[in-house]
Protein backbone atom coordinates (compact mmCIF):
# COMPACT_ATOMS: atom_id res chain seq x y z
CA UNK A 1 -4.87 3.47 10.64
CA UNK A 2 -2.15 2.34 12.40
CA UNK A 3 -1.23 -0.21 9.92
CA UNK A 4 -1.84 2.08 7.19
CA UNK A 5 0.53 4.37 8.22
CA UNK A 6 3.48 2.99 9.40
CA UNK A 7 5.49 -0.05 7.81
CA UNK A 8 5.38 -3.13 8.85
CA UNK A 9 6.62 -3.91 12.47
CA UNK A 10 9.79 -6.56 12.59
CA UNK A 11 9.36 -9.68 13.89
CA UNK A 12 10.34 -9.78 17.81
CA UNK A 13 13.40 -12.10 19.05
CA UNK A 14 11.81 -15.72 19.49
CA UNK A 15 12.82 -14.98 23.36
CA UNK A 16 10.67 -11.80 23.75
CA UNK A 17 7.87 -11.43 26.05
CA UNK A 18 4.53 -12.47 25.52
CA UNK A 19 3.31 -8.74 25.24
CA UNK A 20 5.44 -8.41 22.52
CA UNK A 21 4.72 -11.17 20.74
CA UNK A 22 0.86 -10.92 21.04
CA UNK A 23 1.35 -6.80 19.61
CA UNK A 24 3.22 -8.17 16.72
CA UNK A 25 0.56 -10.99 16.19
CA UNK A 26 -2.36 -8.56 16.52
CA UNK A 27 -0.40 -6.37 14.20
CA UNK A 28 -0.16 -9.02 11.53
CA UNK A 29 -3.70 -9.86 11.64
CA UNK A 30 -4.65 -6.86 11.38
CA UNK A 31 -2.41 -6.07 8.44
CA UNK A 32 -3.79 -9.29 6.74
CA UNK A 33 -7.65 -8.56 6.69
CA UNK A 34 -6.89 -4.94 5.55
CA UNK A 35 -4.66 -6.52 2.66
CA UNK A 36 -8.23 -8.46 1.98
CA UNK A 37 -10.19 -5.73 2.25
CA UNK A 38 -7.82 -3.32 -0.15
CA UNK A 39 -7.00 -6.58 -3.06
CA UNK A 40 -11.27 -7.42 -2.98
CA UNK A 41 -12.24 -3.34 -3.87
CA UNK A 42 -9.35 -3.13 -6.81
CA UNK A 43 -9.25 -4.50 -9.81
CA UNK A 44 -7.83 -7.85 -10.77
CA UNK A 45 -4.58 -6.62 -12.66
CA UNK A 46 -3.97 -4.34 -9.54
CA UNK A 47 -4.64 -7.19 -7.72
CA UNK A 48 -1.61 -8.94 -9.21
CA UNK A 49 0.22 -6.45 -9.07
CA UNK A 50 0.00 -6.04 -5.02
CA UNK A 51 -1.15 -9.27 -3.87
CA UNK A 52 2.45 -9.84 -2.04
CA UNK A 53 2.61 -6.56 -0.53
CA UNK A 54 1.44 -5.70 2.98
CA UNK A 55 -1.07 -2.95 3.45
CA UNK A 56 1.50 0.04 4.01
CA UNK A 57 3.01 -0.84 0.53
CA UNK A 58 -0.01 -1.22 -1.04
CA UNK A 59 -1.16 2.27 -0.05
CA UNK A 60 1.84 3.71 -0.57
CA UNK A 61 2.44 2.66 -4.00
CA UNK A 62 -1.23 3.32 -5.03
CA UNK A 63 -0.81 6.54 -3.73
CA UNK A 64 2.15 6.98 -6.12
CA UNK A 65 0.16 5.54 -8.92
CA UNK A 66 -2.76 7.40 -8.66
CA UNK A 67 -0.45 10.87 -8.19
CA UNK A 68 1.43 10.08 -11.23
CA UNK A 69 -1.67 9.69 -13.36
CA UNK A 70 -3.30 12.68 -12.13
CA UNK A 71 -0.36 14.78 -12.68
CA UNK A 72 -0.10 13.13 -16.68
CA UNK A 73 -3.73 14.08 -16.95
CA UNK A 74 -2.97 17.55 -15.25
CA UNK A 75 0.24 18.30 -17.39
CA UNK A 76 -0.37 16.13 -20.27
CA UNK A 77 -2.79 18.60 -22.36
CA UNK A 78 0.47 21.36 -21.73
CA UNK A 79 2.81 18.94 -23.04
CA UNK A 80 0.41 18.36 -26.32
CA UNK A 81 0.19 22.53 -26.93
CA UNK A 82 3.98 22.76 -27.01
CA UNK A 83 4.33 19.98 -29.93
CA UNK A 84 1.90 21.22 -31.94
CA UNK A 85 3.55 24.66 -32.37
């Protein structure tokens, strides 16, 4: 969730400890196999669409997707009554 949540951690200095390093590496891996996971269980155009994105983006920006369409299918019918009068 981690991942998911937060964006992506910048790169440590190439002088940084090995701690460091091997959190930032374990971060990245981690990022990549959700980034499979997410771009195998959508659909090919949204595949395109966030295939250079790491997994924070990707959730955040289907997230804003998804809220816009629900609020055009919410408000949309509305929208239709007022023309028509």
């Amino acid at each position: 969730m981690y991942v998911l949540e937060n964006p992506i951690l910048n790169a440590p200095a190439e002088d940084a400890e090995e701690e460091v390093m091997n959190e930032y590496q374990c971060y990245v891996d981690i990022d990549e196999q959700i980034i499979c996971v997410m771009l195998t269980s959508i659909s090919s155009e949204l595949q395109r669409q966030h295939e250079n994105m790491n997994a924070h983006n990707i959730i955040m920006h289907l997230k804003e997707l998804f809220d816009e369409t629900r609020r055009t299918e919410r408000y949309g019918p509305l929208r239709n009554c007022s023309t028509a009068r």
